[in-house]
Protein backbone atom coordinates (compact mmCIF):
# COMPACT_ATOMS: atom_id res chain seq x y z
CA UNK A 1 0.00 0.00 0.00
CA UNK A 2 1.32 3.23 -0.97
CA UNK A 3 2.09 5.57 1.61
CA UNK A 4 1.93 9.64 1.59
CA UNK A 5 5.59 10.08 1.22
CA UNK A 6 5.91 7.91 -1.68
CA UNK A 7 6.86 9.43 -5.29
CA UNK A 8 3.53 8.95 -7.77
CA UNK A 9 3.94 9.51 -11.12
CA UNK A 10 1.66 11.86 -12.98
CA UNK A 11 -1.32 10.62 -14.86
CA UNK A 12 -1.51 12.26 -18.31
CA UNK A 13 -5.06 12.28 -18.70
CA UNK A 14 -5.60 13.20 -14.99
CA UNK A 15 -6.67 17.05 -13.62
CA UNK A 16 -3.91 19.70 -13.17
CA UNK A 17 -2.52 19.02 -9.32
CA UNK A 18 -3.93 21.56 -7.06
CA UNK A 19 -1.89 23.44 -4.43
CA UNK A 20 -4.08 23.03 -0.93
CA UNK A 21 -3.77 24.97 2.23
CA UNK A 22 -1.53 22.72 4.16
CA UNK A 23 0.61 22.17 1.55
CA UNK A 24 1.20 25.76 0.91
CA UNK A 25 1.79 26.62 4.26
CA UNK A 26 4.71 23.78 4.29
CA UNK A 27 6.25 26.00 1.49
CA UNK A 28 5.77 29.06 3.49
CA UNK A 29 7.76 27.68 6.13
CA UNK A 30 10.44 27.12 3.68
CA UNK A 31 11.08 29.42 2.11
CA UNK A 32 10.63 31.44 5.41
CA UNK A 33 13.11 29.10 6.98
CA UNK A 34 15.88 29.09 3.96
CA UNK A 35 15.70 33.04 2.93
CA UNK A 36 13.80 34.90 5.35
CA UNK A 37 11.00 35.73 3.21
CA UNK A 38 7.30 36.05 3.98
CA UNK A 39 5.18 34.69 1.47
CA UNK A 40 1.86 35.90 1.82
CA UNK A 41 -1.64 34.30 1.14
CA UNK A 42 -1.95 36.22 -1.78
CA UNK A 43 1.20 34.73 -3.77
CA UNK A 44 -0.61 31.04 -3.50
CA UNK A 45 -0.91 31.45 -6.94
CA UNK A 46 2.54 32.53 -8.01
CA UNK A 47 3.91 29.35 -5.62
CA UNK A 48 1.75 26.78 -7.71
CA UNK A 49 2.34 28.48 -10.99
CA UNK A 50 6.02 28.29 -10.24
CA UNK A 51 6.23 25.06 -8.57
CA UNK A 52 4.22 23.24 -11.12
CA UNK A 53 6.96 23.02 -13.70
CA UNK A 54 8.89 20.93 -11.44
CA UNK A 55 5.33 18.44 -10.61
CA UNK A 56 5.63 17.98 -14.63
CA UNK A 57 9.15 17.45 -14.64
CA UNK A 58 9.51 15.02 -12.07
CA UNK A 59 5.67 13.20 -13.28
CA UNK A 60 4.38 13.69 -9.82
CA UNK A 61 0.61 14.07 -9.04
CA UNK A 62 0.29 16.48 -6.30
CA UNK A 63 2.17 19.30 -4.32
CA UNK A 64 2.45 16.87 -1.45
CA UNK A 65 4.32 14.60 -3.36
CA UNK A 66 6.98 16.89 -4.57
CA UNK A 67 6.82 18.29 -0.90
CA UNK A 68 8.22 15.03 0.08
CA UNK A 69 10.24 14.83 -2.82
CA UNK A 70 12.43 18.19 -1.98
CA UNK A 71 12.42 17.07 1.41
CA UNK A 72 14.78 14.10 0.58
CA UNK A 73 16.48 15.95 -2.62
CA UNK A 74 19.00 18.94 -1.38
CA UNK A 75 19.53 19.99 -4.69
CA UNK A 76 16.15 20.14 -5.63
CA UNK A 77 15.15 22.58 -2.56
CA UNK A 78 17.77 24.86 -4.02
CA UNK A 79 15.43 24.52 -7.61
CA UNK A 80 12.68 25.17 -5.24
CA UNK A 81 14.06 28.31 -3.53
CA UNK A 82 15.08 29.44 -7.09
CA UNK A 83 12.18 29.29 -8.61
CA UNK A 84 10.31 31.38 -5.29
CA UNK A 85 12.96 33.92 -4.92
CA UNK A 86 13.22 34.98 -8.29
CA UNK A 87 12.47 39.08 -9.20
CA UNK A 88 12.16 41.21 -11.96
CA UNK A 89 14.99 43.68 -12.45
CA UNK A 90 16.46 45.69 -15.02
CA UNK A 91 19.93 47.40 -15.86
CA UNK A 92 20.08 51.02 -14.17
CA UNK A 93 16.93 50.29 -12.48
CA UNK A 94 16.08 53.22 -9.60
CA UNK A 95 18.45 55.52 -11.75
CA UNK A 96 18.98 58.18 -8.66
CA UNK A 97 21.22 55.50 -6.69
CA UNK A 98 23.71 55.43 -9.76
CA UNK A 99 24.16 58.88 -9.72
CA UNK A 100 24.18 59.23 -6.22
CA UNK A 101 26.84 57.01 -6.49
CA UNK A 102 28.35 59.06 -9.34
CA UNK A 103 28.43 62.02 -8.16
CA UNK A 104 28.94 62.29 -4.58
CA UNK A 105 30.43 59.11 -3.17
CA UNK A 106 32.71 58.48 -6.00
CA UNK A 107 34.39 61.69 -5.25
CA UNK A 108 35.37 61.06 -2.08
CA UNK A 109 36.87 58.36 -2.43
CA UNK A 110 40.61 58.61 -1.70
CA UNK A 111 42.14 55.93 -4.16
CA UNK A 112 44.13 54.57 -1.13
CA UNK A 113 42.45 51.20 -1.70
CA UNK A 114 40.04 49.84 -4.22
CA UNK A 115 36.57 50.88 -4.36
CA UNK A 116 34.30 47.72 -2.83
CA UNK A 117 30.77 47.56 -3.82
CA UNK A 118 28.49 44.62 -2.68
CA UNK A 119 25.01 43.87 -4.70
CA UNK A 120 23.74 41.66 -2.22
CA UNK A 121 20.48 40.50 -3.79
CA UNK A 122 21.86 40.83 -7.41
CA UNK A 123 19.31 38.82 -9.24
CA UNK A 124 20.02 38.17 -12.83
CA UNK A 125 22.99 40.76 -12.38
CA UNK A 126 21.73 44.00 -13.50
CA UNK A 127 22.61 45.57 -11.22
CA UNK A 128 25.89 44.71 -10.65
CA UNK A 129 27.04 44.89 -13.97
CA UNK A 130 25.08 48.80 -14.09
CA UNK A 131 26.96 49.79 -11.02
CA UNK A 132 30.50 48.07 -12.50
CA UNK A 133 29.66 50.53 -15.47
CA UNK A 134 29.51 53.70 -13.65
CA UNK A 135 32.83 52.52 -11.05
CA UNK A 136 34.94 51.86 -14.43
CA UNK A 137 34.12 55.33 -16.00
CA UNK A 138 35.00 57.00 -12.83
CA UNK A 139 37.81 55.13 -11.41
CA UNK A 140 39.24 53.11 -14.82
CA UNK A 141 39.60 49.65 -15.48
CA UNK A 142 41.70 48.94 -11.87
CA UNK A 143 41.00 50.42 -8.61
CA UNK A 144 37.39 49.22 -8.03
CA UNK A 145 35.60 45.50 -6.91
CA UNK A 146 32.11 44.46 -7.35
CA UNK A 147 30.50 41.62 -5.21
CA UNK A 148 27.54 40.06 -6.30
CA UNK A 149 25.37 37.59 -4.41
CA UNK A 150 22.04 35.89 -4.45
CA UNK A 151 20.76 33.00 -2.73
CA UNK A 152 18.92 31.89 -6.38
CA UNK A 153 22.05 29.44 -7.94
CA UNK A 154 19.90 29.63 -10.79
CA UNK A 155 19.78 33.31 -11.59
CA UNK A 156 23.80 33.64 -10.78
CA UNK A 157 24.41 30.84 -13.44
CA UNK A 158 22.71 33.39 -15.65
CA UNK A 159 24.10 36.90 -14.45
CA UNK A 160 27.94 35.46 -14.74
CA UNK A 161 27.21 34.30 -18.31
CA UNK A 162 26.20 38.59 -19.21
CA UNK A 163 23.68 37.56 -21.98
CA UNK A 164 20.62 39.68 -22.02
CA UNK A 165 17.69 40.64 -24.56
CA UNK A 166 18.10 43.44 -26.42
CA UNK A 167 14.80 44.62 -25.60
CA UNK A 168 16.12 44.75 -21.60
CA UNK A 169 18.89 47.27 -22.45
CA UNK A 170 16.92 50.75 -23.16
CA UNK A 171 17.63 51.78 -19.71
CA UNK A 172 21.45 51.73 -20.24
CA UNK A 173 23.00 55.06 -20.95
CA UNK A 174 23.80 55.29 -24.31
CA UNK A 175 28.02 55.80 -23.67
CA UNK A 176 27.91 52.83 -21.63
CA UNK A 177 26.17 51.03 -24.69
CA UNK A 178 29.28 51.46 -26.65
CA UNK A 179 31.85 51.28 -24.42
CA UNK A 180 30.74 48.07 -22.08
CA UNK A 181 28.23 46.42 -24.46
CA UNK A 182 28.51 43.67 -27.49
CA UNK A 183 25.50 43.15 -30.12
CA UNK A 184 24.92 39.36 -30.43
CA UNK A 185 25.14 38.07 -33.63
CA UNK A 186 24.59 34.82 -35.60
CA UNK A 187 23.08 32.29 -32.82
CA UNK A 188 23.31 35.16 -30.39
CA UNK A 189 21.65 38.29 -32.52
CA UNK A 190 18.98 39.76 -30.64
CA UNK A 191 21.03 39.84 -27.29
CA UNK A 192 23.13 41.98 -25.68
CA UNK A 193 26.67 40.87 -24.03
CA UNK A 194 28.09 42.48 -21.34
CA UNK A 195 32.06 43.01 -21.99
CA UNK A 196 34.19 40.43 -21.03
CA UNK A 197 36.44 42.67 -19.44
CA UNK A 198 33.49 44.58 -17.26
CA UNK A 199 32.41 41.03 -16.88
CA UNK A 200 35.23 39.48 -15.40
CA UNK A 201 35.57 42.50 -13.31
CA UNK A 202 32.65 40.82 -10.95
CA UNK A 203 32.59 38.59 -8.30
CA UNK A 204 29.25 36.43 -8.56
CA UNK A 205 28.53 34.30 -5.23
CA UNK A 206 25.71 32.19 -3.71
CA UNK A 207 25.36 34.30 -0.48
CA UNK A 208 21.98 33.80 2.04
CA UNK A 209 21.29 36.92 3.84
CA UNK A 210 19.19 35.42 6.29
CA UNK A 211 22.15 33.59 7.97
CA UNK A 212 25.82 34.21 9.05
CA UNK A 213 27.24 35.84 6.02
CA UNK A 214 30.77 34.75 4.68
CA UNK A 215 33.75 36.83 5.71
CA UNK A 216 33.78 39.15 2.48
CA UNK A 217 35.02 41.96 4.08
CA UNK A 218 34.04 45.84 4.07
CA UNK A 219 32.14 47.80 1.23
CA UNK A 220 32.10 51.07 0.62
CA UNK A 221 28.68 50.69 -0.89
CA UNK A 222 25.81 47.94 -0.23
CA UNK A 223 22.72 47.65 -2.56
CA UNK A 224 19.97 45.90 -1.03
CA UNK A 225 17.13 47.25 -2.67
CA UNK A 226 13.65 45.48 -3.44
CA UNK A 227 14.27 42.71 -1.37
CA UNK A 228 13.35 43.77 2.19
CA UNK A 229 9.58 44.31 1.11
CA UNK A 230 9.53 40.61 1.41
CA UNK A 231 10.96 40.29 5.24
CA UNK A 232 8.70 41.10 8.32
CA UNK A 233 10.34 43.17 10.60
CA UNK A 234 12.64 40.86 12.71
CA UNK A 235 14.08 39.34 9.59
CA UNK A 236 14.48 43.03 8.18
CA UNK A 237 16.37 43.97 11.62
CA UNK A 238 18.86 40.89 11.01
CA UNK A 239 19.60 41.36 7.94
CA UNK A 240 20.69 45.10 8.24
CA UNK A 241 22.50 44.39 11.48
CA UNK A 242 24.65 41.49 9.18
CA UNK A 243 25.27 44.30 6.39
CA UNK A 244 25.75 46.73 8.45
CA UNK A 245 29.25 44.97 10.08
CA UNK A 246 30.26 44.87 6.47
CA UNK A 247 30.14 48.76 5.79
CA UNK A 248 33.76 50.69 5.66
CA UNK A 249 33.56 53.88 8.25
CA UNK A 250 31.25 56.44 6.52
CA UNK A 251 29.96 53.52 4.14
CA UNK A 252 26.24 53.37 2.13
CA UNK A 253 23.43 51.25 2.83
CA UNK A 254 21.14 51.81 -0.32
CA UNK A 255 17.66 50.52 -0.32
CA UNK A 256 14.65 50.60 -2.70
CA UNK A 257 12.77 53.73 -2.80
CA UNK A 258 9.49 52.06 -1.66
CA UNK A 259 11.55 50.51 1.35
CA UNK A 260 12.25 51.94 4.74
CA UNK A 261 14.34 51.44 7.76
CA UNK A 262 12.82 53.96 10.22
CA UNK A 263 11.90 52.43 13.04
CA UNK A 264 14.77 50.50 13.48
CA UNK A 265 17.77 51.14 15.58
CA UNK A 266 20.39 50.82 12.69
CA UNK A 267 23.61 52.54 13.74
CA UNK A 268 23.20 54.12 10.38
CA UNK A 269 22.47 58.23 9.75
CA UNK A 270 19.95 58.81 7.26
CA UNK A 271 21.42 60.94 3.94
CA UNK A 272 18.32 60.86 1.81
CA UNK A 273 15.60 58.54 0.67
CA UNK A 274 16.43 54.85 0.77
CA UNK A 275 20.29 56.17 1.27
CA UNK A 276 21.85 55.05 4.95
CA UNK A 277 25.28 55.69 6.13
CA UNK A 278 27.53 54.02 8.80
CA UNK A 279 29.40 56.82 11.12
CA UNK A 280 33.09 57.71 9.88
């Protein structure tokens, strides 16, 4: 007799597996448990829509069964938490940050010691490689790192490769076009490329937030922006106090614009908007 953690394969001609409270709620926990993120009733949708690629895949018949499934299967939890973690983004997204970063932290920089910048929820790497753009044209090709980090393996296997759609690149300056940008061509026309040079010029890692980070020393600048509007407010607290010991003396925080911090006791000065800074 089969029991309720065995793996059932899918019948073809049966109905499209439906995700149930309880089994929802298991993936709540997870994801809560792995990243820190609150998924509300209101994404039940988005978790079966995403999840049910894998149900075909692997020919199982229900969400409980691939519940049990990733329960046994490390690698495909990671799949899971990749395909629930994933976010829109776009190249120069939130434009104000990149010139705030342009034209008044730049410039203070002393050239002592490279320039560190830390994308910390990269995502497909937009970000990183927009923010790599505007540190080469102010500081040159040397003088400057970018660390990028998601806890998505899937989306970092596809920002270190620099391949995008052409139709994702009308946000990118047009100088920055031509100097850091190839036009695919043959197999590849209809993408973009990211240089190989700018490319190699950042450091993509699996990094979770919502754990002890990795000893990757101080930034001068952290993005984490449009990621906290999925934490409640003790995960948000934890993850800022983590980043926070990883800020140089006078360092940036930099959040999203429709993201906040007040309320919390930080240790960081507010400079603007979404724009945090440790004490020098």
């Amino acid at each position: 007799m089969a029991t309720t953690a065995e793996v059932k394969p899918a019948s073809a001609a049966g109905c499209a597996p439906v995700l149930g409270e309880a089994e929802f709620r298991e993936f709540q926990q997870m994801i809560f448990a792995v990243a820190g993120i609150h998924m509300p009733a209101s994404k039940k949708t988005m978790v079966a829509g995403r999840l049910s690629k894998r149900l075909k895949a692997l020919q199982l018949n229900s969400y409980g069964a691939y519940w049990q499934h990733l329960r046994q299967d490390t690698a495909e939890k990671q799949t899971a938490v990749d395909l629930l973690t994933t976010n829109e983004t776009y190249f120069f997204r939130e434009p104000r940050h990149f010139e705030f970063l342009r034209d008044k932290v730049l410039p203070q920089h002393s050239r002592r010691r490279p320039f560190r910048l830390w994308s910390a929820a990269c995502s497909s790497g937009e970000e990183a490689y927009s923010a790599a753009m505007v540190l080469s044209d102010a500081l040159g090709k040397t003088g400057w790192e970018v660390l990028a980090s998601d806890i998505s393996t899937e989306v970092l296997g596809r920002a270190s490769k620099g391949r995008y759609p052409m139709t994702r690149t009308d946000k990118i300056p047009q100088e920055c076009l031509k100097r850091y940008c190839l036009r695919g061509i043959g197999e590849a026309e209809g993408s973009l490329m990211v240089d190989p040079a700018l490319r190699a010029r950042v450091d993509f890692r699996q990094v979770n937030l919502n754990i002890r980070l990795p000893d990757v020393g101080l930034f001068d600048v952290i993005f984490l922006r449009n990621v906290m509007i999925y934490f409640n407010a003790e995960t948000k607290r934890q993850v800022v106090s983590r980043l926070r010991s990883c800020l140089q003396p006078g360092g940036y925080l930099i959040i999203g614009h429709s993201e906040t911090l007040n309320g919390f006791d930080t240790g960081l000065d507010v400079v603007m908007p979404s724009v945090y800074q440790a004490a020098k």
